[in-house]
C-alpha atoms as a PDB file:
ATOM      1  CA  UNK A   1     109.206 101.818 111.482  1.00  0.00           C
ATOM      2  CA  UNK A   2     106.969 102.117 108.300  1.00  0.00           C
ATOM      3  CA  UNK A   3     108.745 103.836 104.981  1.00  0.00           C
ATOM      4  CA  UNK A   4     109.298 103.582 101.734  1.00  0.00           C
ATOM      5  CA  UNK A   5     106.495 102.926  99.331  1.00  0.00           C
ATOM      6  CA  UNK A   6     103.890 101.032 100.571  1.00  0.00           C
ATOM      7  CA  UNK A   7     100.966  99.975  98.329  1.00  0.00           C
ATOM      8  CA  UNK A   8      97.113 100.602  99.061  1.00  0.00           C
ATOM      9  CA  UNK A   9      96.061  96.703  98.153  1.00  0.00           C
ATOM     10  CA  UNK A  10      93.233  96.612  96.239  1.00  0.00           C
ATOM     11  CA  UNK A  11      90.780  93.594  96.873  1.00  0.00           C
ATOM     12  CA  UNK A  12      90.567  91.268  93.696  1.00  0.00           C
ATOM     13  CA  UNK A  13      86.916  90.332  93.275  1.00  0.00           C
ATOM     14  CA  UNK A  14      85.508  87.353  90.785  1.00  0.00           C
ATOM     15  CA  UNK A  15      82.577  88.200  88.803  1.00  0.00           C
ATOM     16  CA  UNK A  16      80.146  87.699  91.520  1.00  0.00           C
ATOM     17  CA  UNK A  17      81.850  89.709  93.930  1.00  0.00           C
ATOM     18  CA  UNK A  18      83.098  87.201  96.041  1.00  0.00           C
ATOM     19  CA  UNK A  19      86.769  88.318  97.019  1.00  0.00           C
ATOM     20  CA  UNK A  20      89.319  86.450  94.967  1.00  0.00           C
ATOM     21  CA  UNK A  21      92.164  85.632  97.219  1.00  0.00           C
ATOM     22  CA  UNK A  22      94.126  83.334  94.804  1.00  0.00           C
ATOM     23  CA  UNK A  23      94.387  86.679  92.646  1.00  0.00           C
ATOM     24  CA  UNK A  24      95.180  88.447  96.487  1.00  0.00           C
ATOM     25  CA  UNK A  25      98.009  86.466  96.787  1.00  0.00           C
ATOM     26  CA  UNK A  26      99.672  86.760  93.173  1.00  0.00           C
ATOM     27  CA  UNK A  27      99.558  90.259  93.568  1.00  0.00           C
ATOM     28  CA  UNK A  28     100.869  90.386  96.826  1.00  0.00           C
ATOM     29  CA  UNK A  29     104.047  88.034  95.589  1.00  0.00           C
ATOM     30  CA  UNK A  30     104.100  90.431  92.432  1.00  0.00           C
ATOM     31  CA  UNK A  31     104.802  93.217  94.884  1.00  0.00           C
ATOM     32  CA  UNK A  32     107.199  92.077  96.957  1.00  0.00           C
ATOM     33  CA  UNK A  33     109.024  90.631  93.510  1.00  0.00           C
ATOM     34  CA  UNK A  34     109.014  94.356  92.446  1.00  0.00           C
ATOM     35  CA  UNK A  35     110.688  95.489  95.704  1.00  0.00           C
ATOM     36  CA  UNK A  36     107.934  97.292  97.900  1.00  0.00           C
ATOM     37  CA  UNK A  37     108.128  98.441 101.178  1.00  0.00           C
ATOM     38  CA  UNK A  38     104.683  97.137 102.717  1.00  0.00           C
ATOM     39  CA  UNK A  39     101.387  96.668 102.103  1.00  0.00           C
ATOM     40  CA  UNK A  40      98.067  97.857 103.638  1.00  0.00           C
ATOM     41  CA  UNK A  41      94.789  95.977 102.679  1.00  0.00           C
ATOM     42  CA  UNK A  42      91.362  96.796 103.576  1.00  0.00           C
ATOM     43  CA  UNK A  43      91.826 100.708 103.542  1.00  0.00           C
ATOM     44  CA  UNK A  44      90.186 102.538 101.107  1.00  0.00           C
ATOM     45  CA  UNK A  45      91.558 101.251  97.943  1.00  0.00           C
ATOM     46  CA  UNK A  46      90.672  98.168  99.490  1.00  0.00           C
ATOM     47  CA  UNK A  47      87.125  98.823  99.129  1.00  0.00           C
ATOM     48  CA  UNK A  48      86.978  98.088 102.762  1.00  0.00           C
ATOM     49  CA  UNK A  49      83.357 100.382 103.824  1.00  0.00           C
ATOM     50  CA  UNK A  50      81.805  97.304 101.458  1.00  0.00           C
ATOM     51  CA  UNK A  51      83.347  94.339 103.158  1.00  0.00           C
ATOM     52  CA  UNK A  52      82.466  92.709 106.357  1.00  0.00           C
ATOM     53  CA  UNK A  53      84.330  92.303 109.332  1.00  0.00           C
ATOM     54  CA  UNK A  54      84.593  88.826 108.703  1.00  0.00           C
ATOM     55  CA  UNK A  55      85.986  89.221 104.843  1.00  0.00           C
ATOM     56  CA  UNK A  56      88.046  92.246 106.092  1.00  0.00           C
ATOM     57  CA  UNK A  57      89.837  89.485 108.436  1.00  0.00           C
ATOM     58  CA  UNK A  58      90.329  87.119 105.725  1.00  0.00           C
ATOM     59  CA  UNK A  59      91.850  89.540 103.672  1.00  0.00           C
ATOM     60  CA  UNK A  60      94.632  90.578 106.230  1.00  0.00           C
ATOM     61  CA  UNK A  61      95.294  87.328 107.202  1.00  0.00           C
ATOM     62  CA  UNK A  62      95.633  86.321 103.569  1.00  0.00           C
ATOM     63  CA  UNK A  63      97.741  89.077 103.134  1.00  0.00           C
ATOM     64  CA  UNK A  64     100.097  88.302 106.139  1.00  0.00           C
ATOM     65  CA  UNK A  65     100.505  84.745 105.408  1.00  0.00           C
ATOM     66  CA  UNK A  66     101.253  85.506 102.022  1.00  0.00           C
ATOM     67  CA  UNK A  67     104.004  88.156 102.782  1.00  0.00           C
ATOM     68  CA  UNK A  68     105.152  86.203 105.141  1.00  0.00           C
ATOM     69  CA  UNK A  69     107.397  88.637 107.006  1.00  0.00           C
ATOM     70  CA  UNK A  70     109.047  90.194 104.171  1.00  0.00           C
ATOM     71  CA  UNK A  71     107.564  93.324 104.378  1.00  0.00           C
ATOM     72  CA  UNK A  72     105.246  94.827 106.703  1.00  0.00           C
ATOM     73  CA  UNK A  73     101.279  94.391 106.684  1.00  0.00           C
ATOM     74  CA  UNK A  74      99.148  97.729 107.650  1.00  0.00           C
ATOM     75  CA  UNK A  75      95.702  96.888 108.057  1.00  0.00           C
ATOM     76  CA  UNK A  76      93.158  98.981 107.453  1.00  0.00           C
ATOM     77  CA  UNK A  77      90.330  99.265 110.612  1.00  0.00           C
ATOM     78  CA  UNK A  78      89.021 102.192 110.849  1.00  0.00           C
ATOM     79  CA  UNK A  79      85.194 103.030 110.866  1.00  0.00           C
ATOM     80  CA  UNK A  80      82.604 105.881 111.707  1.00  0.00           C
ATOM     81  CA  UNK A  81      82.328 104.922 115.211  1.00  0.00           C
ATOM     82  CA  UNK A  82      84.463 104.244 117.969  1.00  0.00           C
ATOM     83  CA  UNK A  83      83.693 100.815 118.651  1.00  0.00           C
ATOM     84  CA  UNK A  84      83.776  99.551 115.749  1.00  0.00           C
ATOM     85  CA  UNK A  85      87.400 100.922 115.362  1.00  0.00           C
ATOM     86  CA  UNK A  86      88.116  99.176 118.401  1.00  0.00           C
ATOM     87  CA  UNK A  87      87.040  96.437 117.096  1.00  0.00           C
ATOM     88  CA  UNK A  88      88.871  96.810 113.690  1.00  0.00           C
ATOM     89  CA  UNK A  89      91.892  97.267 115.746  1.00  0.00           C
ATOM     90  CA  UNK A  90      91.466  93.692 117.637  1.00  0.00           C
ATOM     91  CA  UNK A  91      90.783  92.130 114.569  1.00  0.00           C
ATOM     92  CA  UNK A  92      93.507  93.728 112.370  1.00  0.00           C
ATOM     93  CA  UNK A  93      96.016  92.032 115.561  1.00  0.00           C
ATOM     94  CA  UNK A  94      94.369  88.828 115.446  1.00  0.00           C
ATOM     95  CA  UNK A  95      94.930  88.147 111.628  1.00  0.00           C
ATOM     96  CA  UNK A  96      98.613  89.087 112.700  1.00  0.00           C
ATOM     97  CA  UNK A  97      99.048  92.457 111.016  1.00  0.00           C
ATOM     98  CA  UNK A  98     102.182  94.482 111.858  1.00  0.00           C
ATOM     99  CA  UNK A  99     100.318  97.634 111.951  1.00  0.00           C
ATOM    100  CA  UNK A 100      97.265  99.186 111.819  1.00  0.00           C
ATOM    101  CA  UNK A 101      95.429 101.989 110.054  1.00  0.00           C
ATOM    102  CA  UNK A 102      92.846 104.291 111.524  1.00  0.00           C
ATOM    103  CA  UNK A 103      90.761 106.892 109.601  1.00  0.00           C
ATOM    104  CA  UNK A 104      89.103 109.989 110.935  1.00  0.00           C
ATOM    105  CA  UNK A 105      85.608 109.052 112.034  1.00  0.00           C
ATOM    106  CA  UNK A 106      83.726 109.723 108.534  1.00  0.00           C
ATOM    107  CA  UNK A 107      80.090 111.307 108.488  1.00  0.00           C
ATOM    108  CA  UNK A 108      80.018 111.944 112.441  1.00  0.00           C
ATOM    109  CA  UNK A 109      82.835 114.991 111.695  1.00  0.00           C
ATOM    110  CA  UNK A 110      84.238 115.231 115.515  1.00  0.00           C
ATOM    111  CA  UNK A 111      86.187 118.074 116.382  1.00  0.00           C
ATOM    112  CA  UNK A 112      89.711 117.807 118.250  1.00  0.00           C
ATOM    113  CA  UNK A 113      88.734 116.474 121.474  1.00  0.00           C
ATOM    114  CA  UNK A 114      86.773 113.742 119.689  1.00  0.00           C
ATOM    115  CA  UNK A 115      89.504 112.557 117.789  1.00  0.00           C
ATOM    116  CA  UNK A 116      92.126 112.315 120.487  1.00  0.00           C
ATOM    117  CA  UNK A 117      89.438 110.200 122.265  1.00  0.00           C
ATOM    118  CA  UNK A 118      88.767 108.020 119.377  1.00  0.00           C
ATOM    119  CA  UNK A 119      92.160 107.155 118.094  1.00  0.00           C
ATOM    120  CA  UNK A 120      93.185 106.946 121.727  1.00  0.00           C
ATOM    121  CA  UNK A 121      90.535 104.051 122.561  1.00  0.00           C
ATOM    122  CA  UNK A 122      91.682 102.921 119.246  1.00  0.00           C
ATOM    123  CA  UNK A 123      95.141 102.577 119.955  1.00  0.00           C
ATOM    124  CA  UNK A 124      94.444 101.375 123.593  1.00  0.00           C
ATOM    125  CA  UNK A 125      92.561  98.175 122.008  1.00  0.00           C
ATOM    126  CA  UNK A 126      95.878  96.787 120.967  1.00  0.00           C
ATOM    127  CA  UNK A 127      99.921  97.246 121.760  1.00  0.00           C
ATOM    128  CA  UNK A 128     100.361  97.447 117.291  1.00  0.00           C
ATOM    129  CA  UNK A 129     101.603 100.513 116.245  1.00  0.00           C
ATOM    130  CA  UNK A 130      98.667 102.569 115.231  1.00  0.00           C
ATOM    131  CA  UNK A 131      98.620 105.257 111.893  1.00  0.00           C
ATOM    132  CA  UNK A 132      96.468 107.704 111.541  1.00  0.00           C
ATOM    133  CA  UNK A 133      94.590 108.361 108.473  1.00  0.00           C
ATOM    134  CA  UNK A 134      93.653 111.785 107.136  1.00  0.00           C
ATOM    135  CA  UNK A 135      91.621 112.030 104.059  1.00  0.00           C
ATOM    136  CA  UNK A 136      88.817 114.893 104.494  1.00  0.00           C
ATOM    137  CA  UNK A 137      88.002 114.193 100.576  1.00  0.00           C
ATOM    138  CA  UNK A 138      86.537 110.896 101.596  1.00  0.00           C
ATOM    139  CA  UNK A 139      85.344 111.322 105.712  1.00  0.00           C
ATOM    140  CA  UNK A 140      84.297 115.267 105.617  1.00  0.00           C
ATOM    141  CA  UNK A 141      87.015 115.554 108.781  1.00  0.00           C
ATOM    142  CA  UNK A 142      89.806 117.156 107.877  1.00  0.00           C
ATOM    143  CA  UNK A 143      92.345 116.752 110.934  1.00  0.00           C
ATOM    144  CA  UNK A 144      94.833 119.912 111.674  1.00  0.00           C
ATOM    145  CA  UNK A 145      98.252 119.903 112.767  1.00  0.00           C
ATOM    146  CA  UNK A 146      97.515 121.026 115.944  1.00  0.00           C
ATOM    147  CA  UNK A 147      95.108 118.263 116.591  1.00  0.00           C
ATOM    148  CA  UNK A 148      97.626 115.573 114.921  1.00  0.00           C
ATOM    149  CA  UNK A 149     100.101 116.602 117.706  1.00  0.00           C
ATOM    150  CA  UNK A 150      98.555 115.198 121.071  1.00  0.00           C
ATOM    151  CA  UNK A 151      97.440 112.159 118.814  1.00  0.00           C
ATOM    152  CA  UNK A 152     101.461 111.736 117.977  1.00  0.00           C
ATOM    153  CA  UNK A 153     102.058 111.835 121.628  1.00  0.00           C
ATOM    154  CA  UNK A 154      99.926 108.632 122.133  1.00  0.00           C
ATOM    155  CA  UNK A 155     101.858 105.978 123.450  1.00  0.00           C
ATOM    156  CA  UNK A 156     102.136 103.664 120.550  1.00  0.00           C
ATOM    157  CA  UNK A 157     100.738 106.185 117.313  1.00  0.00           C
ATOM    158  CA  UNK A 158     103.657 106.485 115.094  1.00  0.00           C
ATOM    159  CA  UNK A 159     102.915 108.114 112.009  1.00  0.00           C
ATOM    160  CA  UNK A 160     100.011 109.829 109.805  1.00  0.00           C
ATOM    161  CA  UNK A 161      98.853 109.225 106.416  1.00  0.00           C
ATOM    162  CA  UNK A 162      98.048 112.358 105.018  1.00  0.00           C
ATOM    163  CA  UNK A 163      95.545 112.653 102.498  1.00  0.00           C
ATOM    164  CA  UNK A 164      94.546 116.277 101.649  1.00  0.00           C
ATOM    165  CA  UNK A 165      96.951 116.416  98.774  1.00  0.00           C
ATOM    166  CA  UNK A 166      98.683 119.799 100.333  1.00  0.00           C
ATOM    167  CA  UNK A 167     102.207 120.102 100.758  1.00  0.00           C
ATOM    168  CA  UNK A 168     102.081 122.587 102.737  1.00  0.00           C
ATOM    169  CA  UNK A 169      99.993 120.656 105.044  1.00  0.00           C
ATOM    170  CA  UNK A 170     102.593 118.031 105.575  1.00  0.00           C
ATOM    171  CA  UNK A 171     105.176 120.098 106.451  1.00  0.00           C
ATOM    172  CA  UNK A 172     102.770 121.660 109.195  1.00  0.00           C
ATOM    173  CA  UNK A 173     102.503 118.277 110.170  1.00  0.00           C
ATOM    174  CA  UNK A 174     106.101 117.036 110.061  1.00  0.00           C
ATOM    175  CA  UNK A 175     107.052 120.574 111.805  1.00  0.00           C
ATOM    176  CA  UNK A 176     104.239 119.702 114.993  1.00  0.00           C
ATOM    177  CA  UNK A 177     105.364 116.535 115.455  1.00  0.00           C
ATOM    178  CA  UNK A 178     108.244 114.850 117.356  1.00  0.00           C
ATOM    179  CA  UNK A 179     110.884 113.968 114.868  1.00  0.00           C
ATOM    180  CA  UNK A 180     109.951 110.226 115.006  1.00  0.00           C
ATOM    181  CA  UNK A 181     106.844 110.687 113.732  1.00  0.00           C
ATOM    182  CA  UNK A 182     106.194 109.037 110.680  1.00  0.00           C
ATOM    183  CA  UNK A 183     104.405 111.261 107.787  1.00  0.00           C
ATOM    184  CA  UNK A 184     103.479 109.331 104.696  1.00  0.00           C
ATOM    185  CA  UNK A 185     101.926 111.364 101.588  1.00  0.00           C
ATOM    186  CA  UNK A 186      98.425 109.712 100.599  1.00  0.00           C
ATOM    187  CA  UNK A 187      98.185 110.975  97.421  1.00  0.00           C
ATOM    188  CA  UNK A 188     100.502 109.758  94.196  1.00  0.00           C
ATOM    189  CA  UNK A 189     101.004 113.089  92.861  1.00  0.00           C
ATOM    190  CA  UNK A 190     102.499 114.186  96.405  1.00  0.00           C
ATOM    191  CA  UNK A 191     105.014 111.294  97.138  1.00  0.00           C
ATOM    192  CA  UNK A 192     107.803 112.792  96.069  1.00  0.00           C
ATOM    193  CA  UNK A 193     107.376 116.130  97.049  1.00  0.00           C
ATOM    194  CA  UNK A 194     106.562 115.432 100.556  1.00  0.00           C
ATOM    195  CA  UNK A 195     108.941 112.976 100.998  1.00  0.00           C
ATOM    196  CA  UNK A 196     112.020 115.926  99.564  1.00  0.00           C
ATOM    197  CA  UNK A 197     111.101 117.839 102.641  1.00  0.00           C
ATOM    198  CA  UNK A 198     111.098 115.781 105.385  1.00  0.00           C
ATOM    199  CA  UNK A 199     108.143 112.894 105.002  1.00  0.00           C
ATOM    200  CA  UNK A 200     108.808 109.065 105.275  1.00  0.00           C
ATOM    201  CA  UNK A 201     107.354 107.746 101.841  1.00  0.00           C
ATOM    202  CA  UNK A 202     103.724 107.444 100.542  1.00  0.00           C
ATOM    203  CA  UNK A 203     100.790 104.583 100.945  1.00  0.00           C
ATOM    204  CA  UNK A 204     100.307 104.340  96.761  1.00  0.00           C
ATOM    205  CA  UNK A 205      97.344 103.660  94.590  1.00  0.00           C
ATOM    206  CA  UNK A 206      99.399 103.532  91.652  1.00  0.00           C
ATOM    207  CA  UNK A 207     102.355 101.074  92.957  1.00  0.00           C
ATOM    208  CA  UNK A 208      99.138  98.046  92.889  1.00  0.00           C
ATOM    209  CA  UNK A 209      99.765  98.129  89.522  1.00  0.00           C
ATOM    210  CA  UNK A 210     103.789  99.731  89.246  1.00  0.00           C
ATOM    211  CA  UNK A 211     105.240  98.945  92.563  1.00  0.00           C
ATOM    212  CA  UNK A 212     108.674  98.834  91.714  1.00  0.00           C
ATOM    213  CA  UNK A 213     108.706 102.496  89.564  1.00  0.00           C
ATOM    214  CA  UNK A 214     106.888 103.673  93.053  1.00  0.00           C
ATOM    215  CA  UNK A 215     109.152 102.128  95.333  1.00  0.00           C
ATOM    216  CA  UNK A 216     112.720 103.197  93.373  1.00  0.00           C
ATOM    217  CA  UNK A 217     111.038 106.778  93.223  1.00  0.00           C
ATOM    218  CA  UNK A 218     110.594 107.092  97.074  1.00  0.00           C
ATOM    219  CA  UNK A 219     113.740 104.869  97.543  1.00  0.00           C
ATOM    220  CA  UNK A 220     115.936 107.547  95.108  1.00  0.00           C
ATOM    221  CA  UNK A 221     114.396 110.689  96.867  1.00  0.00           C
ATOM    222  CA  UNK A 222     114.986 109.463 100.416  1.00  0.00           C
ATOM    223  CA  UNK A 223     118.998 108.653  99.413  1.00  0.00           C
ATOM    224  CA  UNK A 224     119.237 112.258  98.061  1.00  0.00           C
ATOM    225  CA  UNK A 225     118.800 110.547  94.171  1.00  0.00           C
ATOM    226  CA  UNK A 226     116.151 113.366  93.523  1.00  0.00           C
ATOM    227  CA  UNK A 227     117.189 113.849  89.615  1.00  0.00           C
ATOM    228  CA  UNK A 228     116.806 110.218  89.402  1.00  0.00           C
ATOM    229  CA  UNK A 229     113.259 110.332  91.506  1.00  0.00           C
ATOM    230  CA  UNK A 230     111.793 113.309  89.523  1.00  0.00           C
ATOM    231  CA  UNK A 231     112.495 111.598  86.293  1.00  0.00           C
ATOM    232  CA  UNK A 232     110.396 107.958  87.707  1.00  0.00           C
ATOM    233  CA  UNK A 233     108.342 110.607  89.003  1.00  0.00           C
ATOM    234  CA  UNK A 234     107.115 112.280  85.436  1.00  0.00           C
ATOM    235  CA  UNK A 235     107.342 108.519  84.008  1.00  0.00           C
ATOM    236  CA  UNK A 236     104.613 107.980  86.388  1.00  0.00           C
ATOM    237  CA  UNK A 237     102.462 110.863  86.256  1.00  0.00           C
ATOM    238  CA  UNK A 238     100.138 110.132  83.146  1.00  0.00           C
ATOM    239  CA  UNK A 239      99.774 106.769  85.023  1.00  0.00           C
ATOM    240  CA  UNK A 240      98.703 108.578  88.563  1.00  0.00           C
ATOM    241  CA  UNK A 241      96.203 111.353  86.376  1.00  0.00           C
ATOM    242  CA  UNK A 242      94.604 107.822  84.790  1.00  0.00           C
ATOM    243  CA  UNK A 243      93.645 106.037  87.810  1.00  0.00           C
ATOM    244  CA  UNK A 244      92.082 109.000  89.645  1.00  0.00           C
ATOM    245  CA  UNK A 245      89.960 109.764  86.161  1.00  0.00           C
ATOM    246  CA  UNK A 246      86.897 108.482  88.391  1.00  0.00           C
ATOM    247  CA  UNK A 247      86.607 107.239  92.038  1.00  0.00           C
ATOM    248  CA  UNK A 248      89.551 105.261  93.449  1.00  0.00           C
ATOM    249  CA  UNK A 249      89.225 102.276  93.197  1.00  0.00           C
ATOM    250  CA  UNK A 250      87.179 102.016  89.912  1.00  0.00           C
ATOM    251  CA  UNK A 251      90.378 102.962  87.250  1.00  0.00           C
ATOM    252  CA  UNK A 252      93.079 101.111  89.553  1.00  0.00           C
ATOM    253  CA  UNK A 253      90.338  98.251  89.675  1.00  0.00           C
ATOM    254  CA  UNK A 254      90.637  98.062  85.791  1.00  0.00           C
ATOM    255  CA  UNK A 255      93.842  98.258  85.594  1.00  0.00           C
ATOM    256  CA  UNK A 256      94.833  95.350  88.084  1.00  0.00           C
ATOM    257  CA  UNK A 257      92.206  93.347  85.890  1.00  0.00           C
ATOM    258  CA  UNK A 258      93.761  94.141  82.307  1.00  0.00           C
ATOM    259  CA  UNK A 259      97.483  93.024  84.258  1.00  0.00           C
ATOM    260  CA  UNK A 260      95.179  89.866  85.067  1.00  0.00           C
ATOM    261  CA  UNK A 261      95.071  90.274  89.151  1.00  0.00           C
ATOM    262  CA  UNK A 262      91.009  89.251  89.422  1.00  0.00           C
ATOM    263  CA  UNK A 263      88.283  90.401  87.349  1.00  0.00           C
ATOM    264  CA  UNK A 264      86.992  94.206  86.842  1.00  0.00           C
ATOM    265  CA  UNK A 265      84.459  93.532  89.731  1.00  0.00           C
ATOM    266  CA  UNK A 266      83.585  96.262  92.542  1.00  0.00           C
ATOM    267  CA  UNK A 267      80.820  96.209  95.123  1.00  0.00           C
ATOM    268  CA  UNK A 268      77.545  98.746  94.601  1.00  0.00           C
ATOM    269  CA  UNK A 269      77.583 101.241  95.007  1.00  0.00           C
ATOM    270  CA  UNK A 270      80.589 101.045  93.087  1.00  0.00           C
ATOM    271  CA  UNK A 271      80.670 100.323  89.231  1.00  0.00           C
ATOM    272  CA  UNK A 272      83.587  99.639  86.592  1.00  0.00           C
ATOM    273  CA  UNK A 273      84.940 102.048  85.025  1.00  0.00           C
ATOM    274  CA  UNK A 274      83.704 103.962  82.324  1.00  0.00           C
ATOM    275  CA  UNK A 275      83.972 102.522  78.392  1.00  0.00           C
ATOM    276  CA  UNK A 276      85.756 105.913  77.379  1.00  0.00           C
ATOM    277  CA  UNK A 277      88.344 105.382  79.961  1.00  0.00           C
ATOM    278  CA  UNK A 278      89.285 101.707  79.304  1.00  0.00           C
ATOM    279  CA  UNK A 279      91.150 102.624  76.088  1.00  0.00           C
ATOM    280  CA  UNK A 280      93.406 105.346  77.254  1.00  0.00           C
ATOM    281  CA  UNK A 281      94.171 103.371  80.554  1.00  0.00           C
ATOM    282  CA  UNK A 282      95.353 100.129  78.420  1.00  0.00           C
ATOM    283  CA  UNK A 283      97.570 102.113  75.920  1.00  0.00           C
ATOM    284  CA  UNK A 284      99.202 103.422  79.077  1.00  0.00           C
ATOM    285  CA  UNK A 285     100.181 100.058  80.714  1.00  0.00           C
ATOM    286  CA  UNK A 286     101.313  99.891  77.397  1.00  0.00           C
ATOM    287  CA  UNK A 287     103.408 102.310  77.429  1.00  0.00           C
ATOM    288  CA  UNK A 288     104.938 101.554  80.568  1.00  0.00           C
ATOM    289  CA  UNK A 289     105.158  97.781  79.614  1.00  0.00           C
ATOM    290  CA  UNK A 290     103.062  96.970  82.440  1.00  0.00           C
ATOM    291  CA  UNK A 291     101.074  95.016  79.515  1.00  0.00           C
ATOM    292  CA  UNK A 292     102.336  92.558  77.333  1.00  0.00           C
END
């Protein structure tokens, strides 16, 4: 259902933080141009914990009317609590997403039980297909196999995106879960690797700002091209070791504003990224010719 490389949308922001959704929708068309496989706004790249409900629905819908069925729209609607997931997960189907995306419950830190309830009543609030989102770095939750398999066996969960950077822990999870299941790497520097033994593509920082490197990579290693992958794959790296220099989304933030997709704005507690870092991060666009 959901494959390939699909891109982690940052939010373009004006100077005064107002979200920019003329520079949404050029970089949403410069995807798609570039041959990705979907998009997913308002997750954590999205800078979604510092948007409202209200902006987080004009984002998606932006985002859906501007893809226009071409490729699939994730939305990102998890939160802490469980009804305000619920809620993320009514709104993410009234803005017409194909999908949504659910994070462990950050800060709170439930245990098994509490999970299956939460992304149950999360999945329950709507008939979209649901993913789950694992990320411990960011939520202090770090979800095991064992738990991700009665979550799989929800009625309409169909894949994980799995954060902790481990290959080893997605093949746990590919190995506990039906064969269906859809594991997606959430980490750059996994993509290909998880995706050689056995997972269905990654959701990408780096492909705001390369989508179509990002997408042939996943593309090539899922056709059995994996010469052709590893080389995109080392072409990439210096650009996936940049843009994780400080906080995601700070460096990809940058970036999208030196390719001229809204202005180097964040929202506190948030800031742009460091002087020291510009420099190296626009001789690298550079180098890719991601720059003129």
């Amino acid at each position: 259902m959901f494959s390939g490389a699909i891109t982690a949308l940052i939010t373009p922001m004006k100077q005064d933080g107002a979200v920019d959704l003329a520079a949404l929708r050029n970089l949403v068309e410069f995807q798609i141009a570039e041959g990705i496989d979907g998009l997913v706004p308002c997750g954590t790249t999205g800078e979604a914990s510092t948007l409202s409900l209200e902006e987080r629905a004009q984002v998606i819908k932006t985002t859906v009317e501007q893809a226009r069925g071409r490729v699939p729209v994730i939305a990102g609607a998890g939160a802490n609590t469980t009804p305000a997931a619920v809620a993320g997960s009514k709104m993410a189907r009234e803005a017409g997403a194909d999908g949504v995306l659910q994070v462990t419950p950050f800060y709170n830190k439930p245990g098994p039980a509490g999970l299956l309830a939460h992304f149950r009543a999360a999945s329950q609030a709507t008939a979209l297909p649901l993913v789950v989102y694992n990320v411990p770095s960011r939520t202090g939750c770090d979800m095991q196999p064992s738990t991700v398999a009665p979550i799989a066996a929800l009625p309409n969960v169909v894949g994980i995106k799995e954060a902790t950077g481990s290959i080893v822990r997605g093949q746990q999870v590919i190995a506990a879960c039906p064969p269906d299941f859809v594991v997606l790497s959430g980490d750059d520097p996994t993509a290909l690797a998880l995706t050689a033994v056995g997972g269905r593509g990654v959701i990408s920082v780096v492909s705001n700002i390369a989508p179509g490197p990002m997408a042939r990579m996943i593309r090539d290693a899922r056709q059995g091209r994996l010469e052709q992958a590893r080389v995109l794959n080392y072409t990439l790296l210096p650009l996936m070791e940049l843009l994780f220099v400080e906080s995601n989304p700070i460096p990809v933030k940058a970036a999208a504003a030196l390719m001229g997709y809204g202005a180097n704005a964040l929202r506190l507690p948030l800031t742009p990224l460091a002087e020291e870092h510009v420099g190296p991060l626009r001789q690298e666009l550079q180098r890719q010719g991601l720059l003129p």
